[in-house]
Protein backbone atom coordinates (compact mmCIF):
# COMPACT_ATOMS: atom_id res chain seq x y z
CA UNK A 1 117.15 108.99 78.66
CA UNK A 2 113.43 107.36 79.19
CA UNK A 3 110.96 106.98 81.48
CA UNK A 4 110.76 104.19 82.25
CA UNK A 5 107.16 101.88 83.25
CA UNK A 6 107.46 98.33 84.18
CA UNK A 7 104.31 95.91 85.41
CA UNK A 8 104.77 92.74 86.84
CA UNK A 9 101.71 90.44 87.63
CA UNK A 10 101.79 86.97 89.74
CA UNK A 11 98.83 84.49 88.35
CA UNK A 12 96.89 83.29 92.03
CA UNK A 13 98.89 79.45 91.36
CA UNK A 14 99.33 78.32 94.37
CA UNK A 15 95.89 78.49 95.86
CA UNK A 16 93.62 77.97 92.56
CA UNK A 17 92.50 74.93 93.96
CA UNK A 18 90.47 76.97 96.67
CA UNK A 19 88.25 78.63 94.29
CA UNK A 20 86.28 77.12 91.14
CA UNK A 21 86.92 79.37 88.08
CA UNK A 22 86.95 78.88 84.72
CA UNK A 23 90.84 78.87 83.39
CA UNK A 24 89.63 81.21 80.24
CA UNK A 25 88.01 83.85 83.08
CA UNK A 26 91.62 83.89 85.10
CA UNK A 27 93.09 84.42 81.21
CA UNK A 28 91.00 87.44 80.28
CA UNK A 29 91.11 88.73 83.80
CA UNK A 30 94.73 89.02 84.00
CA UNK A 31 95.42 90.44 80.91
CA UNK A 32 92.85 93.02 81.09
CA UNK A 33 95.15 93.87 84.89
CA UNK A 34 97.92 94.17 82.68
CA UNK A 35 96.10 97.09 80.08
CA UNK A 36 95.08 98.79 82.85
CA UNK A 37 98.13 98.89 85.28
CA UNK A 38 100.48 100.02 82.07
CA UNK A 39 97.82 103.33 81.69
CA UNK A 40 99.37 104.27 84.71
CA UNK A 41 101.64 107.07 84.25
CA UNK A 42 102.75 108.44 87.29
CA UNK A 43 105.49 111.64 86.91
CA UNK A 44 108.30 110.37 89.07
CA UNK A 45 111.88 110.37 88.84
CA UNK A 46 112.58 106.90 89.98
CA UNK A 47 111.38 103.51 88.21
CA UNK A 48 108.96 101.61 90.09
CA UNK A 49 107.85 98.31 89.96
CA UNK A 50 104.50 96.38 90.62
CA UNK A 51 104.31 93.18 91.82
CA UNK A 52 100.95 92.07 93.27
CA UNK A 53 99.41 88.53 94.08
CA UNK A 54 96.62 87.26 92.33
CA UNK A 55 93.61 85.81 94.14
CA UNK A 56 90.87 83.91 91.80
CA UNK A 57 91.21 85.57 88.88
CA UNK A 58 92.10 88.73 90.89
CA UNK A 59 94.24 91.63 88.72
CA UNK A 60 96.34 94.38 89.33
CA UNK A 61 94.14 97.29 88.44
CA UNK A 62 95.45 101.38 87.99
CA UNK A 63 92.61 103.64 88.93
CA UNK A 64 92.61 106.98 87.06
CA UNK A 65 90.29 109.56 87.45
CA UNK A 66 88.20 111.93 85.20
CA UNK A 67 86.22 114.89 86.54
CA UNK A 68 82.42 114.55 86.79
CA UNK A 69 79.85 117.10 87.86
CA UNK A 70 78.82 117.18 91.17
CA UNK A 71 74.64 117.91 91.61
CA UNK A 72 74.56 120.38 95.00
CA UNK A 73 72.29 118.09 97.02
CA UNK A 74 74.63 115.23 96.06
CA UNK A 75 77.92 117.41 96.95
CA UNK A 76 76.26 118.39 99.92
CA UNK A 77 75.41 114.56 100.95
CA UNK A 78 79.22 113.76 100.10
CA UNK A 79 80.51 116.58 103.02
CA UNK A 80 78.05 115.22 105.47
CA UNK A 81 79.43 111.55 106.03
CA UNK A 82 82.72 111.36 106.89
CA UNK A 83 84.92 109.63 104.77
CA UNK A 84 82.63 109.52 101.57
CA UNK A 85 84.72 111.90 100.04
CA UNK A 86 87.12 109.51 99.44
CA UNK A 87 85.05 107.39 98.14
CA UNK A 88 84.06 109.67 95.41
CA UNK A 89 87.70 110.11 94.65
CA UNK A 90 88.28 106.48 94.19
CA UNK A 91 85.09 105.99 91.63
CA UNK A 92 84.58 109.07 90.01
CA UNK A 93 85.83 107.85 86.58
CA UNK A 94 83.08 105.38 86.47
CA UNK A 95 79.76 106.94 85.85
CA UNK A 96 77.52 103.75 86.87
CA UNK A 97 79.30 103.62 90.50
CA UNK A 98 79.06 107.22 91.16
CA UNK A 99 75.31 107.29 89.82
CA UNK A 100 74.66 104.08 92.70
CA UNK A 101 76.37 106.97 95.44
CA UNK A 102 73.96 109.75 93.71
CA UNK A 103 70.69 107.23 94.37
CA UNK A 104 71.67 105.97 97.69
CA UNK A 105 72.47 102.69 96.80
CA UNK A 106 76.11 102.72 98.89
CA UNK A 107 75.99 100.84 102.31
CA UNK A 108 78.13 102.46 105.36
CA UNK A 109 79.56 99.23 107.26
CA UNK A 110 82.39 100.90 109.46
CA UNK A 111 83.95 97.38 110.81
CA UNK A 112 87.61 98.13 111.90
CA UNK A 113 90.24 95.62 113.28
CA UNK A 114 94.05 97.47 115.02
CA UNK A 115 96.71 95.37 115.18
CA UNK A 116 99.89 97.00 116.22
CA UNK A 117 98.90 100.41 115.54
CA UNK A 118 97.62 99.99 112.15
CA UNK A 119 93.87 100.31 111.62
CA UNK A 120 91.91 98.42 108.78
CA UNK A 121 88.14 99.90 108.20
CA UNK A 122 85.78 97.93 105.95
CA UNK A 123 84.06 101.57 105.27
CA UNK A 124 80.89 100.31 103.35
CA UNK A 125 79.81 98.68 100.23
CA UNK A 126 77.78 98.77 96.52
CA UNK A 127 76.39 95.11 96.09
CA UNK A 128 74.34 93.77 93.65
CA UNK A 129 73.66 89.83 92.22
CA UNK A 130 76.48 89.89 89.99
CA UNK A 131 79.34 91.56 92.32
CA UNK A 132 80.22 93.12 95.51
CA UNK A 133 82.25 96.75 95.61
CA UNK A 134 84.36 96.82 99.16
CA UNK A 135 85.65 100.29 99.94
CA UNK A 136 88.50 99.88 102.59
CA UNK A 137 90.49 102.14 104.87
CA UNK A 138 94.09 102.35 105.94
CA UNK A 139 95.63 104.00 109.40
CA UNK A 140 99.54 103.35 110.35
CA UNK A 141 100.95 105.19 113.36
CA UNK A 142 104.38 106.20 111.27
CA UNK A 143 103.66 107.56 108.10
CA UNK A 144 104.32 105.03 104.92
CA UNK A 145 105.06 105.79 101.60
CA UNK A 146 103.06 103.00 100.18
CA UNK A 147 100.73 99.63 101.41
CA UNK A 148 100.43 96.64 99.63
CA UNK A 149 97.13 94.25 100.02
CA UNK A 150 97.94 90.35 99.91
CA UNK A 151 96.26 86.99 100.28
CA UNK A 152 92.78 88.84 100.09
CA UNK A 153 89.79 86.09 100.44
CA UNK A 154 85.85 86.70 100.73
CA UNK A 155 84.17 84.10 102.30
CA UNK A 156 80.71 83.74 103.38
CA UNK A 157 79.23 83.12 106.72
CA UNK A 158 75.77 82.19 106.55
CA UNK A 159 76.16 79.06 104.60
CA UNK A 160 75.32 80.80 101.09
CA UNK A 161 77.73 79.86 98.05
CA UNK A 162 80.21 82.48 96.87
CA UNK A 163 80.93 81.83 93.27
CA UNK A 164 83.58 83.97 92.74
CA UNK A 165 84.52 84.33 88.92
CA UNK A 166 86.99 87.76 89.43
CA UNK A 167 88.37 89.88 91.81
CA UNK A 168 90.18 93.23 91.46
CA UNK A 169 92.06 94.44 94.21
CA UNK A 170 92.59 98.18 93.12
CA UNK A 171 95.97 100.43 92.89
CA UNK A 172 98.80 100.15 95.72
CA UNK A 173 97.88 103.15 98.23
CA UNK A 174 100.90 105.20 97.56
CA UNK A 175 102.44 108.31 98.91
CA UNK A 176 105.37 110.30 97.46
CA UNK A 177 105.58 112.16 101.27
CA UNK A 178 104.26 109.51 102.96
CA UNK A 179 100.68 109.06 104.76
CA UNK A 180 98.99 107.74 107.70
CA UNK A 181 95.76 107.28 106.18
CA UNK A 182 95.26 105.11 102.96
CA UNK A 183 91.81 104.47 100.52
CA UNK A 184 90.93 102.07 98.29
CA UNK A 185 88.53 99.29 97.61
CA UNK A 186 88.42 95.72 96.11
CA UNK A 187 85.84 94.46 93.49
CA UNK A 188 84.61 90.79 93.54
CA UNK A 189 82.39 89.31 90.46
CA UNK A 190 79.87 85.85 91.15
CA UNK A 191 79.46 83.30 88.09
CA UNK A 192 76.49 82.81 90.06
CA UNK A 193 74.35 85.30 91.65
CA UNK A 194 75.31 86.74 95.07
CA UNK A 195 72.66 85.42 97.84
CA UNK A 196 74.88 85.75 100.73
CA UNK A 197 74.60 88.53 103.37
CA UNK A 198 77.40 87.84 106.05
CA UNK A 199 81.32 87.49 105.00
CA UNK A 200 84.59 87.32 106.43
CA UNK A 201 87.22 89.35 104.75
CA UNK A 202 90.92 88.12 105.42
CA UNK A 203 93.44 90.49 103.88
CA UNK A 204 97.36 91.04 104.60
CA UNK A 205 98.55 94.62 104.56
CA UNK A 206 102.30 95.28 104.03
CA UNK A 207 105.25 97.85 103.84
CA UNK A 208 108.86 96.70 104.07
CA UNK A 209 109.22 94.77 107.45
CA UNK A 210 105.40 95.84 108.37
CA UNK A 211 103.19 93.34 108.35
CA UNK A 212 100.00 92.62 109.68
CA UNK A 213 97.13 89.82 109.42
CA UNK A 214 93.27 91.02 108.99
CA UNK A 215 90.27 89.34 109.83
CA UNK A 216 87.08 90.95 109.85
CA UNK A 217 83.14 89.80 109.76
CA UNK A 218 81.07 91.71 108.42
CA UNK A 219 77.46 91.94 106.94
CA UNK A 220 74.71 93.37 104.02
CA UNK A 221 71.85 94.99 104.98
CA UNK A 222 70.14 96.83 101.98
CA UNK A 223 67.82 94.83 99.53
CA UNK A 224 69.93 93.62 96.16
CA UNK A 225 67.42 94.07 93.05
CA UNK A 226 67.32 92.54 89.62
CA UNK A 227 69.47 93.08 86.91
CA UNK A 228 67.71 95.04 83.99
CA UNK A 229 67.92 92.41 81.02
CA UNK A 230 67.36 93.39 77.19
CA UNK A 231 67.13 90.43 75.05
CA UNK A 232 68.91 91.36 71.76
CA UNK A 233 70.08 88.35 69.39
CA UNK A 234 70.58 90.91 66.84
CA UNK A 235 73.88 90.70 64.14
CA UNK A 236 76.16 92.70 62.88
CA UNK A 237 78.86 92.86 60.02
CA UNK A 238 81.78 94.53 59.89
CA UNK A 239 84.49 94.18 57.14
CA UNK A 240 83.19 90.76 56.25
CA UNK A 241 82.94 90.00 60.20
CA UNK A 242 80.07 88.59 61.51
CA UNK A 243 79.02 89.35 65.03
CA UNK A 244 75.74 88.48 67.34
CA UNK A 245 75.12 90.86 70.40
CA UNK A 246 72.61 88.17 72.75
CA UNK A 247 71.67 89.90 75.67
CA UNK A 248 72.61 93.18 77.82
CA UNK A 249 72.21 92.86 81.51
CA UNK A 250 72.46 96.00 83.09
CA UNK A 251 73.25 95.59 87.28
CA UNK A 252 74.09 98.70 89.62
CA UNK A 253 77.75 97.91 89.03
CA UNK A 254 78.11 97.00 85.44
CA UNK A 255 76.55 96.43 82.86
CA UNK A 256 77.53 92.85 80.77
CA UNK A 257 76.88 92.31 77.04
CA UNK A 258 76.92 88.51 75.89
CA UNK A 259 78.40 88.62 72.71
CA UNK A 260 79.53 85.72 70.07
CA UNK A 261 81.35 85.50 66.56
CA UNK A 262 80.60 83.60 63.79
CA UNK A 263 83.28 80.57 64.01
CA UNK A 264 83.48 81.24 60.28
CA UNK A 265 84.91 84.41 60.53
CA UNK A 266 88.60 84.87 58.99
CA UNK A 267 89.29 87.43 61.89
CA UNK A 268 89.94 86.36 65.71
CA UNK A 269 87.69 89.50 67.51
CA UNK A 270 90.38 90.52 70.21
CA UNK A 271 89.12 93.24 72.01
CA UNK A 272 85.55 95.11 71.78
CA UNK A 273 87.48 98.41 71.77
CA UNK A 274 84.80 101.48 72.09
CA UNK A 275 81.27 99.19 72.59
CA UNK A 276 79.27 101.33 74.56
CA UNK A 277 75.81 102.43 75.91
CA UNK A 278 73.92 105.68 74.90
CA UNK A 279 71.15 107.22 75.61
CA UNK A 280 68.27 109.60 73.33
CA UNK A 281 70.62 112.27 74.47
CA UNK A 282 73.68 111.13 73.50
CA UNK A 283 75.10 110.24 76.92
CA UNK A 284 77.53 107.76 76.65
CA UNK A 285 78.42 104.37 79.75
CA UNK A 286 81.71 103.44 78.06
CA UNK A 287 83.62 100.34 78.83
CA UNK A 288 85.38 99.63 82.23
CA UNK A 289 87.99 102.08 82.81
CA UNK A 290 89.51 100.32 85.62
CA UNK A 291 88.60 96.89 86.47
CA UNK A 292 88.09 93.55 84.36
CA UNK A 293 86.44 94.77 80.76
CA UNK A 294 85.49 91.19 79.67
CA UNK A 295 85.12 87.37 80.33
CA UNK A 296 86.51 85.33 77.54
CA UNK A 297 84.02 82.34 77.24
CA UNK A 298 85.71 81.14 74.49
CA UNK A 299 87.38 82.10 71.47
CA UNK A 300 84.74 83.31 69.57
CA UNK A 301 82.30 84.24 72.57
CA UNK A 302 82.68 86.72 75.49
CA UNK A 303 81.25 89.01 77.78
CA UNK A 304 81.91 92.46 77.34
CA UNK A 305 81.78 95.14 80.52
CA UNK A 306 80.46 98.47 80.49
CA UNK A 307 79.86 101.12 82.98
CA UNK A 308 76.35 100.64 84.29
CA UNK A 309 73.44 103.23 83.43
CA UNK A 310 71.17 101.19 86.14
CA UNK A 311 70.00 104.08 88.17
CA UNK A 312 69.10 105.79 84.71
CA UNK A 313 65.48 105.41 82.67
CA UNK A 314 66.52 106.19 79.13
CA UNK A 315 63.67 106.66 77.18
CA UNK A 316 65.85 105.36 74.26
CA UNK A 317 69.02 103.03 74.75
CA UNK A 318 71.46 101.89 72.18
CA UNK A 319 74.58 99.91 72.08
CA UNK A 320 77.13 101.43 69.59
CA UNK A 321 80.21 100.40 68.04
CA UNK A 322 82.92 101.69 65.79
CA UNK A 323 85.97 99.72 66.17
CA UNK A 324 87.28 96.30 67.22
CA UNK A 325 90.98 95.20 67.71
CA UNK A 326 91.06 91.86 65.27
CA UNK A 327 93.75 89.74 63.98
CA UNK A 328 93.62 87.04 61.31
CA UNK A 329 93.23 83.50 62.66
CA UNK A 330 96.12 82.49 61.13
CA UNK A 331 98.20 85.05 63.26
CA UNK A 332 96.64 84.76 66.54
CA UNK A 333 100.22 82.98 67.95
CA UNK A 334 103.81 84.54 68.17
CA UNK A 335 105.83 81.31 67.68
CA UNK A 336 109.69 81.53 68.64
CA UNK A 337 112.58 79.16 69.42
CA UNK A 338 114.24 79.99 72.87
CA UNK A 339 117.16 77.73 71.96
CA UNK A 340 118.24 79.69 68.41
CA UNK A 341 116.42 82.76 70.14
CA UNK A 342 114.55 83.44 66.94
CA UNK A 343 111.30 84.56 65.87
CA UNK A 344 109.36 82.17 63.83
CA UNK A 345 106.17 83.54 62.95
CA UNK A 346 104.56 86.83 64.13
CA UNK A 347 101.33 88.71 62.39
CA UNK A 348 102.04 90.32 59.26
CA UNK A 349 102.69 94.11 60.27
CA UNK A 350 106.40 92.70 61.84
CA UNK A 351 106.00 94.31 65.30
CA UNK A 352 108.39 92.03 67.18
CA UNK A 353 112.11 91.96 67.39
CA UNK A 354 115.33 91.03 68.92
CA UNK A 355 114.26 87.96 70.79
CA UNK A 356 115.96 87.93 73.91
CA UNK A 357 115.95 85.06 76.29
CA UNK A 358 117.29 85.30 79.99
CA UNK A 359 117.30 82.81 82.97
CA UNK A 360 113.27 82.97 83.36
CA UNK A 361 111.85 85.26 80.59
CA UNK A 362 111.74 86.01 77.24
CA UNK A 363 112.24 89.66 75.93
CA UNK A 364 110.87 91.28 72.50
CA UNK A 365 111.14 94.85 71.00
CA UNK A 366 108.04 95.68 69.90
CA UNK A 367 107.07 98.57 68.02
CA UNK A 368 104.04 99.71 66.87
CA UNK A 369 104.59 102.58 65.76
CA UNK A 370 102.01 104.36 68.56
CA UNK A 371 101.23 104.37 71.84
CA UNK A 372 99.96 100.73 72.69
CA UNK A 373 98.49 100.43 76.26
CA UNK A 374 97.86 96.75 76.04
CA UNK A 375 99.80 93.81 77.19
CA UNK A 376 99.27 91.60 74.48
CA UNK A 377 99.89 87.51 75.48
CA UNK A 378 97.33 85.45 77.03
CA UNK A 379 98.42 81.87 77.15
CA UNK A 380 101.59 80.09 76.51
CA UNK A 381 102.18 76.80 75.41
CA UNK A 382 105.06 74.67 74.30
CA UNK A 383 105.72 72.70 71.34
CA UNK A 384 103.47 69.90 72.25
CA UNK A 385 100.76 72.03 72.76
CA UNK A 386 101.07 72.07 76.08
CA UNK A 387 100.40 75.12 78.41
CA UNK A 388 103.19 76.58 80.00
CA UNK A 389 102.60 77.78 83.97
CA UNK A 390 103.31 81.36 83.10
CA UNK A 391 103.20 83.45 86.25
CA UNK A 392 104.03 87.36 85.17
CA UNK A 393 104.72 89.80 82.30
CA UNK A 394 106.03 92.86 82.11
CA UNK A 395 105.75 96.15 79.85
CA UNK A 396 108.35 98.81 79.64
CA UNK A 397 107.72 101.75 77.33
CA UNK A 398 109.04 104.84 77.01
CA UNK A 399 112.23 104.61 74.27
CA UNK A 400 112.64 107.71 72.10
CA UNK A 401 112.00 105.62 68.79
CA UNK A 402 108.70 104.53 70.13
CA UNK A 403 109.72 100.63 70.98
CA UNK A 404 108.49 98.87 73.99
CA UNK A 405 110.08 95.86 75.55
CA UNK A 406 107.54 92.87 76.47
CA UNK A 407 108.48 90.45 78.74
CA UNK A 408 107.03 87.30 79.31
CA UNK A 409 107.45 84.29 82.19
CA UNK A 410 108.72 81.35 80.79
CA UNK A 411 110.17 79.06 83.94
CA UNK A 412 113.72 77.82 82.72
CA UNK A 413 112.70 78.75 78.80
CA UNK A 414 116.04 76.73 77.28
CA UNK A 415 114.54 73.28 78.24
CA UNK A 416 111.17 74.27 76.92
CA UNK A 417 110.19 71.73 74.40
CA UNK A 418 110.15 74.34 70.96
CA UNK A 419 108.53 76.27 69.37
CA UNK A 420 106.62 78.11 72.09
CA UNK A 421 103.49 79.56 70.83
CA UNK A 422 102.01 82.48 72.90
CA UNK A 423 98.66 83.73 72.34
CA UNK A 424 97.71 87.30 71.31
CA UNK A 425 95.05 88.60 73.08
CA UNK A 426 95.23 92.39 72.22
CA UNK A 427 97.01 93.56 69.15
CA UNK A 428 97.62 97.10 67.21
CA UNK A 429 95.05 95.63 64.14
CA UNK A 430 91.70 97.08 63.92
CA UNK A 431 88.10 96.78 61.79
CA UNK A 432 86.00 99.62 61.64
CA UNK A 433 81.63 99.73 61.26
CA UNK A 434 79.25 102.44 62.21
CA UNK A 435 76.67 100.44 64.01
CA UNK A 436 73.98 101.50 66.65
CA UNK A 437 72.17 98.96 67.78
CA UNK A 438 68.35 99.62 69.70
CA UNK A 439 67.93 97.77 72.62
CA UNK A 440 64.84 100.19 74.79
């Protein structure tokens, strides 16, 4: 027997028109939901199954936490405000968010709406130019195993654009005994910088038959500062690789590092895997641990999201880098046939298997020898090139010989026109440097 883990993800389809994103942004968002919601592991005896709508380029996102020391006047501070302990629990694996609690920088908002005995707080908020932090609050009169947020939309009130590029919306509150009282809190990134102070949340809260419709106002009151910006335009090579760091803007939230390949690489750079910021001391901001980790700009250009050191002054500050998931460019695509169900092309190290195609999916073994917590397909497109409105994929691991089972949408896959090409964006293929990089 297995245990087994199974994601699904809906793509936000049927209201993209409301929003104006970038299609690559919604790309990189969704499969970065998909890493993070398979490093879930919860220890339960029953199989459970995710299914969560997408807003913008909004993404299913696990949290998990890591301990971090508490300073006494801080841990003191946290005991005095009701509710902020939560809070703490909900961020404390991200050192940038927990060092904007530390300084002060959270705002207590405390705007509640009841609607048939459940109770939804807005409980307060980290905000900066590049992206707003909304810690929430759930109270049901019966206890509930588990609450699902839908349809969640920011909007602003004052007449100031919201450029919305991303939105996370945070684990399912969930019970194994059952609660009345739920935590969690949504992220939202700008493309542009944030300039509105009043917004209208509108979220749906559910659990079997319950269901209930949220509307709330609310408003900003602290000052927003600057981002910290260090210009960098400094390359790199590794194994033959050619890589140009830009720029490193460092906001209270996270910190974002502009980054672009040479186009004549041989390698497609898939994933920026342990980029990070350190200090004279050796203190490390790693990347994201649980929300979107990059922006895809294009295929050889991104931006790459760390936790934020903002409320730090490092005399020194270096960004450092030891190993990048790459695959040749010849291999980026995993071309099959859904009418012979065969595999037609694959990278070299033969991961896939046993194409399997059902009523709306395909299915592959894949096995890569090693724990893999990535899903690995971006976009899909047909054999005329075009792309192929893919709205979930799921990941089941867990078999005693180490192979996983990827699933992918593909809406009524026999009268695809073939081959289908789908598009790697994280594969089991690494480079390795030793670079440390000087940007204070």
């Amino acid at each position: 027997m297995f245990d087994k883990e199974e994601v699904k993800l809906t793509e936000y389809k049927k209201s993209i028109d409301d929003a104006d994103i970038p299609l690559q942004l919604l790309d990189q968002a969704l499969t970065a939901g998909y890493q993070m919601a398979k490093l879930e592991k919860r220890r339960k005896s029953r199989h459970r199954k995710w299914l969560v709508s997408i807003m913008t380029a909004a993404i299913l996102l696990i949290s998990f936490f890591t301990s971090i020391r508490l300073s006494p006047v801080f841990a003191e501070y946290v005991t005095k405000i009701p509710g902020m302990e939560k809070v703490v629990e909900l961020i404390r694996g991200d050192k940038g968010k927990m060092l904007a609690l530390e300084n002060d920088y959270y705002e207590k908002i405390g705007v509640s709406q009841e609607i048939n005995g459940m109770t939804f707080t807005i409980d307060g908020a980290i905000a900066d130019r590049d992206g707003l932090a909304l810690f929430y609050s759930i109270k049901t009169k019966e206890k509930q195993t588990e609450l699902f947020t839908k349809n969640v939309k920011l909007k602003s009130l004052d007449g100031k654009n919201l450029d919305i590029g991303s939105a996370s919306f945070g684990n399912p509150p969930y019970s194994e005994t059952g609660e009345t009282s739920f935590s969690e809190y949504f992220e939202f990134h700008f493309q542009t910088p944030l300039e509105a102070r009043k917004f209208e949340l509108q979220v749906s809260v559910e659990s079997g038959a319950l269901k209930e419709d949220f509307i709330m106002p609310f408003q900003l009151n602290k000052d927003v500062p600057a981002a910290k910006t260090y210009k960098l335009n400094k390359t790199v090579t590794i194994q033959g690789q050619k890589i140009t760091f830009i720029d490193a803007k460092v906001y209270p939230l996270r910190a974002a590092i502009h980054v672009k390949m040479d186009p004549q690489n041989s390698k497609r750079i898939l994933n920026f895997e342990d980029l990070r910021l350190v200090d004279e001391n050796g203190e490390a901001w790693n990347k994201i641990n649980n929300g979107i980790i990059s922006s895809q700009i294009s295929p050889d250009e991104a931006i790459v999201y760390l936790q934020s050191n903002y409320f730090k002054q490092p005399k020194e500050l270096y960004l450092v880098l030891n190993k990048l998931q790459a695959v040749n460019k010849d291999e980026v695509f995993v071309v099959v046939d859904t009418e012979k169900q065969e595999i037609l092309k694959q990278p070299k190290e033969n991961y896939f298997s046993e194409l399997r195609v059902e009523q709306d999916a395909i299915y592959f073994h894949f096995k890569p020898g090693k724990e893999f917590n990535y899903f690995l397909f971006t976009r899909k497109m047909d054999g005329n090139g075009e792309e192929i409105a893919s709205e979930w994929g799921s990941s089941q691991s867990g078999f005693e010989n180490g192979t996983m089972e990827i699933g992918v949408n593909i809406p009524s896959p026999q009268n695809q026109i073939n081959p289908i090409s789908l598009e790697l964006v994280y594969f089991p293929s690494w480079i390795k440097g030793d670079y440390k990089l000087r940007i204070k």
